[in-house]
C-alpha atoms as a PDB file:
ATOM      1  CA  UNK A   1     -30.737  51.095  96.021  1.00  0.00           C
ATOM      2  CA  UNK A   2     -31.135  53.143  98.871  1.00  0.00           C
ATOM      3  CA  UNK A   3     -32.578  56.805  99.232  1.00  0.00           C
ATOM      4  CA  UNK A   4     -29.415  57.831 100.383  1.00  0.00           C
ATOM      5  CA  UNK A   5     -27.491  56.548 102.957  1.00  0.00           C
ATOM      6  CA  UNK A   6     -29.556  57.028 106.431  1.00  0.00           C
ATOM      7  CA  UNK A   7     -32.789  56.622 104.305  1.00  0.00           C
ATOM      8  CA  UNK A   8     -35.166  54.036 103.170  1.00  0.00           C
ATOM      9  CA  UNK A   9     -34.538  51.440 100.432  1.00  0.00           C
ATOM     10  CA  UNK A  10     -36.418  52.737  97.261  1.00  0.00           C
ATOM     11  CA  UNK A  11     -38.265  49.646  96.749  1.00  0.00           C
ATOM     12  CA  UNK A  12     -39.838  50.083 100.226  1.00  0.00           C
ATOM     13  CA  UNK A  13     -40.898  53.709  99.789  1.00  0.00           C
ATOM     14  CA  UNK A  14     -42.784  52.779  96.252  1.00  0.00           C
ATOM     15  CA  UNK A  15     -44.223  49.998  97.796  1.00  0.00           C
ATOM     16  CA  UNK A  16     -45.687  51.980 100.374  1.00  0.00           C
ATOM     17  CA  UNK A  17     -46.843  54.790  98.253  1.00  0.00           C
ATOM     18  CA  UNK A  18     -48.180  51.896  95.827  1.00  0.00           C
ATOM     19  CA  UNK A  19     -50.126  50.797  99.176  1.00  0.00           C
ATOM     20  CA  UNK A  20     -51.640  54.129  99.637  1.00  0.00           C
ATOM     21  CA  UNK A  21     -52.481  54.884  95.968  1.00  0.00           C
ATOM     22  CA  UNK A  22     -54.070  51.641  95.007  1.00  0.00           C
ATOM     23  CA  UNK A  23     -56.257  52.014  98.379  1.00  0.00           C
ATOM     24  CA  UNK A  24     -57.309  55.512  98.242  1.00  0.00           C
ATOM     25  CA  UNK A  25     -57.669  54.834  93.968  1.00  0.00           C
ATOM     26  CA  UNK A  26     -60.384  52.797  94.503  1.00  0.00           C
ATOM     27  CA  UNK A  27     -62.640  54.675  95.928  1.00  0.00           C
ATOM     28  CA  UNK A  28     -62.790  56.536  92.662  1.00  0.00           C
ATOM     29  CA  UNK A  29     -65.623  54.193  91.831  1.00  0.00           C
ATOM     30  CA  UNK A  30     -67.732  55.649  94.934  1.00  0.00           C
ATOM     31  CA  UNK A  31     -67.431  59.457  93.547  1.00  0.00           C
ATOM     32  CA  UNK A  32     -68.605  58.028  89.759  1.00  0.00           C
ATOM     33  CA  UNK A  33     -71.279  56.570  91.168  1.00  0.00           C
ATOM     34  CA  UNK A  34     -71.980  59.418  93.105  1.00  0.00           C
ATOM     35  CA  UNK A  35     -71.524  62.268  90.769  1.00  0.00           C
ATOM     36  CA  UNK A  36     -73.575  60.149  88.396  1.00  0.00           C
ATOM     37  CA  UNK A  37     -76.442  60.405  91.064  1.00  0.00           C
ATOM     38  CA  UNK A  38     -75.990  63.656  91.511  1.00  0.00           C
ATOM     39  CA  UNK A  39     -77.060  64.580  88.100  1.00  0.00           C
ATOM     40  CA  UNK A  40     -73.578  65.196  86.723  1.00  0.00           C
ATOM     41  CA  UNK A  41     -72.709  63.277  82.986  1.00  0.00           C
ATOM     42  CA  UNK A  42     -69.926  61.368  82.348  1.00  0.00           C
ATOM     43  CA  UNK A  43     -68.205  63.800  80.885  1.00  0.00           C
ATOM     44  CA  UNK A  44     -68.307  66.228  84.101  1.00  0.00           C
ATOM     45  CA  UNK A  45     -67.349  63.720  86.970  1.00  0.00           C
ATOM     46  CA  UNK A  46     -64.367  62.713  84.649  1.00  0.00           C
ATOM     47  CA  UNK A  47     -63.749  66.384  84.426  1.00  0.00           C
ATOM     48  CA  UNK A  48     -63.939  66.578  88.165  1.00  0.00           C
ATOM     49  CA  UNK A  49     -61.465  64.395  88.576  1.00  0.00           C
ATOM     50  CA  UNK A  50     -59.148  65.311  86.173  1.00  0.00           C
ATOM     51  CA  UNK A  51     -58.952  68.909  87.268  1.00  0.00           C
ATOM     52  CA  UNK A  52     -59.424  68.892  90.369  1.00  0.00           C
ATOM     53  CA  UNK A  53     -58.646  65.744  92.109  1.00  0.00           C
ATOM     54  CA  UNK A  54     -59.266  66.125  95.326  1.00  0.00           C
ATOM     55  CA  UNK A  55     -61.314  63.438  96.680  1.00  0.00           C
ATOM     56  CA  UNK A  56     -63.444  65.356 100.103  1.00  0.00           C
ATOM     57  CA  UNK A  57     -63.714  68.559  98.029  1.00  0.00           C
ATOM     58  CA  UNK A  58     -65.299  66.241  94.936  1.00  0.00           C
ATOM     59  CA  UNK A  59     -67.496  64.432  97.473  1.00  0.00           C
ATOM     60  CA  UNK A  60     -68.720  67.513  99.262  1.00  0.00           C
ATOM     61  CA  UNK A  61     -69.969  69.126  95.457  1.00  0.00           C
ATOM     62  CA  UNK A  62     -71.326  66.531  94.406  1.00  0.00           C
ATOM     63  CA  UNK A  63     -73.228  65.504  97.228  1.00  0.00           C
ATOM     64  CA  UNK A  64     -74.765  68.851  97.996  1.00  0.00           C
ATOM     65  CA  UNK A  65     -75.493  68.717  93.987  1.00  0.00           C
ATOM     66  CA  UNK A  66     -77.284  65.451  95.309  1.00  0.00           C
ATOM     67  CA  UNK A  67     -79.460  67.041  97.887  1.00  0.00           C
ATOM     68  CA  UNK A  68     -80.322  69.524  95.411  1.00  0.00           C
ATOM     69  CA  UNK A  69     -78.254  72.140  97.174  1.00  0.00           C
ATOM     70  CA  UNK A  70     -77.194  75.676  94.878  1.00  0.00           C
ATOM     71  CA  UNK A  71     -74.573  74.939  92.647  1.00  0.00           C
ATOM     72  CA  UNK A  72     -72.464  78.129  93.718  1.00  0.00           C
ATOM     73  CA  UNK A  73     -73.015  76.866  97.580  1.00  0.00           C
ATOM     74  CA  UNK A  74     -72.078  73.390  96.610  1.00  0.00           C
ATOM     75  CA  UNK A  75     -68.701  75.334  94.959  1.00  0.00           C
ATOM     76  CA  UNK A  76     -68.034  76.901  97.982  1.00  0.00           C
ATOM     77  CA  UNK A  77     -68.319  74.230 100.082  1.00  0.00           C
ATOM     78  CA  UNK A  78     -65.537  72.441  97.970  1.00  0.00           C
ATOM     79  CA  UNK A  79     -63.202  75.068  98.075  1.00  0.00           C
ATOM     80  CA  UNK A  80     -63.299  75.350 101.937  1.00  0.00           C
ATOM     81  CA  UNK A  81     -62.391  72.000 101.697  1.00  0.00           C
ATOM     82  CA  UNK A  82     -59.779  72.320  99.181  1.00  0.00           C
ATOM     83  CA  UNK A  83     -57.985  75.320 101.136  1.00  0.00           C
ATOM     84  CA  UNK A  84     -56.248  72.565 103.206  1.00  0.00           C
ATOM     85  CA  UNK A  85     -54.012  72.133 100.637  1.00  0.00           C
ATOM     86  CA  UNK A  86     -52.852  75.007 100.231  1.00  0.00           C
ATOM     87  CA  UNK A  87     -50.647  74.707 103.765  1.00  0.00           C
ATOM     88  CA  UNK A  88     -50.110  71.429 102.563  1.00  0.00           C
ATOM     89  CA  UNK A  89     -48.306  72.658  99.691  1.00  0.00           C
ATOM     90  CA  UNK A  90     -46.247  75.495 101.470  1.00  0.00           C
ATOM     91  CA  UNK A  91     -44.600  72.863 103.621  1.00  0.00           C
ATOM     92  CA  UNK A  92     -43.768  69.957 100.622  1.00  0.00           C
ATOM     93  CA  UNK A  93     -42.355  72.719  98.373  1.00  0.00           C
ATOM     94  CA  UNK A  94     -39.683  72.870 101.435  1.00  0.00           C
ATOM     95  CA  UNK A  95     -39.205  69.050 101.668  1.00  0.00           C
ATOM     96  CA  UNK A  96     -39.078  68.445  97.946  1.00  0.00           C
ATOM     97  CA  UNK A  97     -37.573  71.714  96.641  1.00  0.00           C
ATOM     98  CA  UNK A  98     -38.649  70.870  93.000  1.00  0.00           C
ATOM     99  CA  UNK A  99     -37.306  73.292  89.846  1.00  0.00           C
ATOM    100  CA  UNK A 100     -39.949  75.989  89.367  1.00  0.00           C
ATOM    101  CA  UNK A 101     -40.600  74.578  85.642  1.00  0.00           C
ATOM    102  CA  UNK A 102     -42.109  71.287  87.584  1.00  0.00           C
ATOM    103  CA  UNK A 103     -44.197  72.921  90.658  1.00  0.00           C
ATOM    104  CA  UNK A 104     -47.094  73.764  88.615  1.00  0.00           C
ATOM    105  CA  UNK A 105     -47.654  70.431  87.249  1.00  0.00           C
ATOM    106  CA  UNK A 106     -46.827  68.644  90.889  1.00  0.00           C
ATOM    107  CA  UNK A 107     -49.400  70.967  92.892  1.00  0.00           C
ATOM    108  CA  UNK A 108     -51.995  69.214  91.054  1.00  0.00           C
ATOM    109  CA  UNK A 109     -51.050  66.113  93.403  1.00  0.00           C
ATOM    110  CA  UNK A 110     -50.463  68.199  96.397  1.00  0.00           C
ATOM    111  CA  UNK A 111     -53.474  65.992  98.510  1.00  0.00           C
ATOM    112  CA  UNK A 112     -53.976  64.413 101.683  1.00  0.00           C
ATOM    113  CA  UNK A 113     -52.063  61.065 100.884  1.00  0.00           C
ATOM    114  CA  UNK A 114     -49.242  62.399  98.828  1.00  0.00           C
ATOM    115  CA  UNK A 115     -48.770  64.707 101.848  1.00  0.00           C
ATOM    116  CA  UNK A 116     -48.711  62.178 104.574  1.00  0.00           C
ATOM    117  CA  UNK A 117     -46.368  59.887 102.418  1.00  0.00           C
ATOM    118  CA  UNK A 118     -43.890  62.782 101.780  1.00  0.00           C
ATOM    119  CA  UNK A 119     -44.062  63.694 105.352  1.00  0.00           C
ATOM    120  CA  UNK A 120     -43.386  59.805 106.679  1.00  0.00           C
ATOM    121  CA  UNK A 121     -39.682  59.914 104.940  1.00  0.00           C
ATOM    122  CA  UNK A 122     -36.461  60.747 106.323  1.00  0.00           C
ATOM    123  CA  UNK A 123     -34.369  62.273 103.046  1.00  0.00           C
ATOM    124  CA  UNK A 124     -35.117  64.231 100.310  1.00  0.00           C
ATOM    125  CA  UNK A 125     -34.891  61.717  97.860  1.00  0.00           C
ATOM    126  CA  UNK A 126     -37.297  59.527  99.966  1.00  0.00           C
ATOM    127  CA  UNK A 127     -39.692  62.255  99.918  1.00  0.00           C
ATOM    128  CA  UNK A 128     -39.670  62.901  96.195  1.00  0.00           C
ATOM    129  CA  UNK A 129     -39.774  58.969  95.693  1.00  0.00           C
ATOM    130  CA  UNK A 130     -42.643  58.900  97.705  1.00  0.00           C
ATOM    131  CA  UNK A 131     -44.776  61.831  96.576  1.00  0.00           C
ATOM    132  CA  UNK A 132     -44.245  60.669  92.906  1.00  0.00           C
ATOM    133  CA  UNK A 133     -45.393  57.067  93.027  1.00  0.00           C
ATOM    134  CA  UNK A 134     -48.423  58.303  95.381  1.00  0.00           C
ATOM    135  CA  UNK A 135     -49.076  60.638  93.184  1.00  0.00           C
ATOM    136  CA  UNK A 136     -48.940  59.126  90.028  1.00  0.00           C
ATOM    137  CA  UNK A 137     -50.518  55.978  90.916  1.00  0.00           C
ATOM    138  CA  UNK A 138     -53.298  57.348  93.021  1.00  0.00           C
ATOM    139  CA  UNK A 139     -54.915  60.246  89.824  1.00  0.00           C
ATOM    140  CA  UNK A 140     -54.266  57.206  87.447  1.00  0.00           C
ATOM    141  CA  UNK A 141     -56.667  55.101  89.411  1.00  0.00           C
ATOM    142  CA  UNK A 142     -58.580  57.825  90.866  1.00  0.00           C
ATOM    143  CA  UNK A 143     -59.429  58.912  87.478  1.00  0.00           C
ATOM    144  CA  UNK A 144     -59.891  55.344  86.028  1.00  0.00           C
ATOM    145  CA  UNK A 145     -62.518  54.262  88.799  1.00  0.00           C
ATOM    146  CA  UNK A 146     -64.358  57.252  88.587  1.00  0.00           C
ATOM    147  CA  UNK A 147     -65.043  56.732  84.814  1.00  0.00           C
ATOM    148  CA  UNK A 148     -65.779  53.173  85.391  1.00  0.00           C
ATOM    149  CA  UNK A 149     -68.138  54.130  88.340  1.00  0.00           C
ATOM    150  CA  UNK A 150     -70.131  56.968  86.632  1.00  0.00           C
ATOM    151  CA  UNK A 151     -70.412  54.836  83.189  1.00  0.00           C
ATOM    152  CA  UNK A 152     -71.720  52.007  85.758  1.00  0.00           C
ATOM    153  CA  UNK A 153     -74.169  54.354  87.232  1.00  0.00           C
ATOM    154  CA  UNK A 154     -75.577  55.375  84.240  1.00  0.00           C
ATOM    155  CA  UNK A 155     -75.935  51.822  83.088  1.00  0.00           C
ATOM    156  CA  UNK A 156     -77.551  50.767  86.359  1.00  0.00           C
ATOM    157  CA  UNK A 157     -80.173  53.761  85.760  1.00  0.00           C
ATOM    158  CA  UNK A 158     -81.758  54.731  89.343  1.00  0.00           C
ATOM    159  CA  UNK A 159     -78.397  54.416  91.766  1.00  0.00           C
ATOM    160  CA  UNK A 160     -80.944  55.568  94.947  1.00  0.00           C
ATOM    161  CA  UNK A 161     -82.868  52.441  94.542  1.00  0.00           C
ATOM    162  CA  UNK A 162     -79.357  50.186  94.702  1.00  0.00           C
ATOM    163  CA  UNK A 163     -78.655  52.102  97.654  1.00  0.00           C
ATOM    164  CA  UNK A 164     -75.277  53.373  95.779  1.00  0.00           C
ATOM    165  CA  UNK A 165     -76.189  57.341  96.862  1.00  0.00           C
ATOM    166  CA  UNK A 166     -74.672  55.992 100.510  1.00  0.00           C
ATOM    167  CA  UNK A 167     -71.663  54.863  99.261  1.00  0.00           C
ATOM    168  CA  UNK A 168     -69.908  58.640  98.999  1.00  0.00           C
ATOM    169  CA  UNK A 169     -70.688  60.019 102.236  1.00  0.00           C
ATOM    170  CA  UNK A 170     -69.321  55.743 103.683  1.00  0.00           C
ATOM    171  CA  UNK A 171     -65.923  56.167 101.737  1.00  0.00           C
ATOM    172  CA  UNK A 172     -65.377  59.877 103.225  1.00  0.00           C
ATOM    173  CA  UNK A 173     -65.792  58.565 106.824  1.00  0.00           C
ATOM    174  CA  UNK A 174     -63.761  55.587 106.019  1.00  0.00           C
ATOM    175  CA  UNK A 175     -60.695  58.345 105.159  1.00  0.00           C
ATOM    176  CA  UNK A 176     -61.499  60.840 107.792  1.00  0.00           C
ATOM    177  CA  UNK A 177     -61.476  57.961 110.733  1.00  0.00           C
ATOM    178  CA  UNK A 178     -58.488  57.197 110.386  1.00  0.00           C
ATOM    179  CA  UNK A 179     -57.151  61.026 110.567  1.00  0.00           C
ATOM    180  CA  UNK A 180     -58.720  61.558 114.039  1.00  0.00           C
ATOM    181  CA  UNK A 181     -55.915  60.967 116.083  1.00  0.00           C
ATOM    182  CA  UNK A 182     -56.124  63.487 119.086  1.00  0.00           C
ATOM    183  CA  UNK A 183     -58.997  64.449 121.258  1.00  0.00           C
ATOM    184  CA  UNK A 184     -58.488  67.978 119.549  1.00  0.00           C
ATOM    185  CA  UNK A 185     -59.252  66.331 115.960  1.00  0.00           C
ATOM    186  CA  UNK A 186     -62.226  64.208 117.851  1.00  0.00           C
ATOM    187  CA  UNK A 187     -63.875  66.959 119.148  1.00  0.00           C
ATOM    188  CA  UNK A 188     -63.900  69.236 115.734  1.00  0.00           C
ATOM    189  CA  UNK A 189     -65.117  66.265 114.278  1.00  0.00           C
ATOM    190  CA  UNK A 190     -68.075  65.524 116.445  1.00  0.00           C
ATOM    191  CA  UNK A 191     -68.692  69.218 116.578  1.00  0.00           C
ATOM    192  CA  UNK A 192     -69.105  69.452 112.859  1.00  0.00           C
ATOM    193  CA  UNK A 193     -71.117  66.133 112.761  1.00  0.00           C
ATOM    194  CA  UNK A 194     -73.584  68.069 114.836  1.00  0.00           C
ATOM    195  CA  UNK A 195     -73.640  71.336 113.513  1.00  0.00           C
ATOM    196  CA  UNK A 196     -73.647  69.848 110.019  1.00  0.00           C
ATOM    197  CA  UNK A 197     -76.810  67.512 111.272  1.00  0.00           C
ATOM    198  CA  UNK A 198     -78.692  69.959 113.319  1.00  0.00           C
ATOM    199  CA  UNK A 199     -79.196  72.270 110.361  1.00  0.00           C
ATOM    200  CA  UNK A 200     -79.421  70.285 107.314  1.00  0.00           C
ATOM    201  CA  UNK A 201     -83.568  70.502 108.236  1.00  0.00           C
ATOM    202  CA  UNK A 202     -83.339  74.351 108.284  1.00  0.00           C
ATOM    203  CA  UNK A 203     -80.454  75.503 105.988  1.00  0.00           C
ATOM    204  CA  UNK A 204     -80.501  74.751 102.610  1.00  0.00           C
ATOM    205  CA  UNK A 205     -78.059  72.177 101.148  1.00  0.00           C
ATOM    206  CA  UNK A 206     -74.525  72.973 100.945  1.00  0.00           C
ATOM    207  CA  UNK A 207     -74.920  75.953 103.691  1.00  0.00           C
ATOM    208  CA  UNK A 208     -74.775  73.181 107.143  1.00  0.00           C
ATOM    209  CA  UNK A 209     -71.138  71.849 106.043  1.00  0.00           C
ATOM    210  CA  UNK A 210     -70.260  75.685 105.539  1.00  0.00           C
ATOM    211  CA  UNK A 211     -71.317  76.175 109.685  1.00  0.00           C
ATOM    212  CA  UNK A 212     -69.760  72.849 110.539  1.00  0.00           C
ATOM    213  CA  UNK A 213     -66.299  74.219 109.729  1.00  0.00           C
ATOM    214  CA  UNK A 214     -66.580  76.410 112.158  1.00  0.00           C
ATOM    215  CA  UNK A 215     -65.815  73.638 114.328  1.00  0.00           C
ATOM    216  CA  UNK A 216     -62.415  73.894 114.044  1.00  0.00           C
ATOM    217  CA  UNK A 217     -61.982  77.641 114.952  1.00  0.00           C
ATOM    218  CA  UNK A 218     -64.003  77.169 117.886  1.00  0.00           C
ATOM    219  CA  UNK A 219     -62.150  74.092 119.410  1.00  0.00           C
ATOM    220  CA  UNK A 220     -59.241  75.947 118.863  1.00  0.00           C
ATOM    221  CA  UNK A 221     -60.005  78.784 120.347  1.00  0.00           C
ATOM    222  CA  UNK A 222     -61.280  76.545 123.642  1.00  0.00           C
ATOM    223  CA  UNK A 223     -57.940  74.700 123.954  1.00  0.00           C
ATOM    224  CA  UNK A 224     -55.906  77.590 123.935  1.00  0.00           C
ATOM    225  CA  UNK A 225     -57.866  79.366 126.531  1.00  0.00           C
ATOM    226  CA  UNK A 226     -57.758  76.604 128.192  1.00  0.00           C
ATOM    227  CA  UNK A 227     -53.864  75.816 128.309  1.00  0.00           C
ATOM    228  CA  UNK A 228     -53.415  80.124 128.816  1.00  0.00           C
ATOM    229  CA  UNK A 229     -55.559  79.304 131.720  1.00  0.00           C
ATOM    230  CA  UNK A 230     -53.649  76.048 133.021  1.00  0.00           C
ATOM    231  CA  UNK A 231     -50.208  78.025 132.745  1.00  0.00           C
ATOM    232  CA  UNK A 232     -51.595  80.464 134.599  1.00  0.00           C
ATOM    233  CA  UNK A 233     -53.025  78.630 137.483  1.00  0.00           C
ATOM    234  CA  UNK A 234     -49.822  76.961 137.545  1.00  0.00           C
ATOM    235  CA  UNK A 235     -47.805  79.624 137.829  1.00  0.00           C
ATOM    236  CA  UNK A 236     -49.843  81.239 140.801  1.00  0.00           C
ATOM    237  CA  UNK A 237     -49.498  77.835 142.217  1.00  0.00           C
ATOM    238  CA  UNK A 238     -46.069  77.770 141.978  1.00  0.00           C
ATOM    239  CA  UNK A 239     -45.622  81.607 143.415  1.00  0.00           C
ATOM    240  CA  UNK A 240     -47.725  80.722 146.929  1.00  0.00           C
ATOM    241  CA  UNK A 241     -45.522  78.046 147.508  1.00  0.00           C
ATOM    242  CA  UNK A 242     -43.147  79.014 150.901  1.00  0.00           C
ATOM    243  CA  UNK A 243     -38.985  79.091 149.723  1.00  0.00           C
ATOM    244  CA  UNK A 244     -37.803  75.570 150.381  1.00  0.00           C
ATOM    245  CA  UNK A 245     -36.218  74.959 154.090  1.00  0.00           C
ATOM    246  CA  UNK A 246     -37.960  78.312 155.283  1.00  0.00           C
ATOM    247  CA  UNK A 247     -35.640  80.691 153.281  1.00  0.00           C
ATOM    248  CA  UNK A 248     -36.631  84.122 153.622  1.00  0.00           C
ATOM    249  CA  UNK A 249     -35.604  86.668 150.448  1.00  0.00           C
ATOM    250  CA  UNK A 250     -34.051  84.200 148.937  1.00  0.00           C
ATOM    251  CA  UNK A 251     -31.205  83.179 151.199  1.00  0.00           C
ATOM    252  CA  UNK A 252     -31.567  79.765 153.676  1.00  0.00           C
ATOM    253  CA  UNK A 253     -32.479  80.508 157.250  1.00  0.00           C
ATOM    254  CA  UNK A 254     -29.892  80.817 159.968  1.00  0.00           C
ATOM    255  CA  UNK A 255     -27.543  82.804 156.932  1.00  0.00           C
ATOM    256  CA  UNK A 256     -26.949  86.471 156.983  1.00  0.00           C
ATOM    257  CA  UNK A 257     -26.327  88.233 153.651  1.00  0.00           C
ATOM    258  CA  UNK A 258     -22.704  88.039 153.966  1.00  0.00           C
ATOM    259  CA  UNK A 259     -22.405  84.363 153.870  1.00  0.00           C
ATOM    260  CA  UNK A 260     -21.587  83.813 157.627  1.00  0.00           C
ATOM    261  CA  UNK A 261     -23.227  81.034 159.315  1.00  0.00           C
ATOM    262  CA  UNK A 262     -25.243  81.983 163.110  1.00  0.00           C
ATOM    263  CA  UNK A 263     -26.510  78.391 163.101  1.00  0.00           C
ATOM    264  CA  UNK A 264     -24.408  77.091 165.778  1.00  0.00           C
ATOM    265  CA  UNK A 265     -24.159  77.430 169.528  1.00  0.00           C
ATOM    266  CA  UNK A 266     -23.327  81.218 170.880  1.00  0.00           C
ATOM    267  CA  UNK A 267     -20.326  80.866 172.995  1.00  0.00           C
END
C-alpha cells in the first residue's frame, strides 16, 4: 500500500523509521551506564527516560551530575537543551495535524529523529507513518537499553575504572556529527566546544555548557551582519557602475527624449 498516491510505499517509510529507531535505541545502554555513574539508581535513570526522553537533554544532566556539578545547574542545562523541541513541535503539529485528544500523548515523542523522519516525507500520511514507527520503536528501546545499561552498571560496580563514564559524552558526538551540515552549524559547534572547554577549569560544572550556547546567538548574529554587509557592498557596486552603451539619464546616447534618432549623418 502506498501513502497515497504521489507518496512513499508504507513498507518503505516503517522500514526507515525502524532504521532510525533501532539505531538511535541503542544508545540507551550508554545513558544507563552513565546515569548509573553519575550516582543516579535504577529507579531514576528509568524515570529519566520514561518522562523525559530526550536523549542530549538526559546526557547533559546526568553528566554534569557526573562531574559533581549542582543539581539545579545540571536541570537547567537540560532544559536549554530540551527547548529545541519546542519549535520542533510547532512545525509537526502542521504536518501531522493530529486530533487535540492525541497531541498530548504524541509531544512526548516530539525529538530530534521523529522530527527529521516526519520532515523527510512527502504526504501526510507518510509523515504520520513515519513519526509513529520512529516514535514508538525508538522510547521502546530507548527505555529498554537504558534499564539494561544502568542494572549493568550497577552490577559491574566502579563504571570509571571500565572506562564506561566516556561512553555518554562518545554517543552524543556520534549524533551531533552527523547534524553539522553547513559551515554555520560547524562554526556554533566548534565555538561551543571551546567555550564549553575553556571554562570547565573555572566555572563550576553544568555552568560552561550554559556559556557554550551562546554560540549559536553569536554566529548568528556574525552571518547576518555579514550578508547585510555583502548586500550592501553589492548594491554600491552595482550603483557606480556607468549606464550600459554610455546612456545618460536613462535614455541611449545619440537619442533625444522624444524618441528621434540624431545618430546619422547631418545633411
Amino acid at each position: 500500500m502506498r501513502s497515497e498516491e504521489a507518496g512513499k510505499p508504507d513498507t518503505a517509510v516503517v522500514r526507515d523509521a525502524l532504521g532510525v529507531g533501532v539505531a538511535v535505541g541503542l544508545s540507551g545502554f550508554a545513558f544507563g551506564v552513565t546515569s548509573a555513574g553519575s550516582g543516579l539508581s535504577l529507579l531514576q535513570t528509568c524515570a529519566l527516560s520514561l518522562l523525559v526522553f530526550t536523549g542530549a537533554s538526559q546526557f547533559a544532566l546526568v553528566g554534569a551530575l557526573a562531574a559533581g556539578g549542582n543539581p539545579l545547574t545540571a536541570a537547567a542545562g537540560a532544559f536549554f537543551l530540551g527547548v529545541r523541541n519546542a519549535f520542533y513541535g510547532l512545525r509537526l503539529s502542521q504536518l501531522l495535524a493530529l486530533p487535540r485528544a492525541v497531541r498530548p500523548f504524541a509531544a512526548q515523542w516530539v525529538i530530534d529523529e521523529t522530527t527529521a523522519v516526519a520532515l523527510a516525507q512527502p504526504t501526510r500520511r507518510s509523515v504520520r507513518i513515519g513519526f509513529t514507527a520512529t516514535g514508538l520503536s525508538l522510547y521502546l528501546l530507548w527505555n529498554l537499553t537504558t534499564f539494561l545499561g544502568a542494572a549493568g552498571a550497577e552490577a559491574i560496580g566502579d563504571t570509571d575504572a571500565w572506562g564506561l563514564d566516556a561512553a555518554g559524552p562518545a554517543v552524543f558526538l556520534a549524533l551531533l556529527a552527523p547534524m553539522l551540515k553547513t559551515a554555520t552549524e560547524r562554526a556554533v559547534a566548534g565555538i561551543a566546544v571551546l567555550l564549553g572547554l575553556g571554562l570547565l577549569p573555572v566555572l563550576p560544572a553544568g555552568v560552561p555548557v550554559l556559556v557554550a550556547a551562546l554560540a549559536a546567538p553569536a554566529v548568528l548574529c556574525a552571518t547576518g551582519r555579514r550578508r547585510v554587509d555583502a548586500a550592501r557592498d553589492a548594491s554600491a557596486a552595482g550603483s557606480d557602475e556607468a549606464p550600459a552603451g554610455g546612456a545618460v539619464n536613462g535614455s541611449p546616447a545619440g537619442a533625444h527624449d522624444d524618441g528621434s534618432d540624431v545618430s546619422g549623418d547631418v545633411r
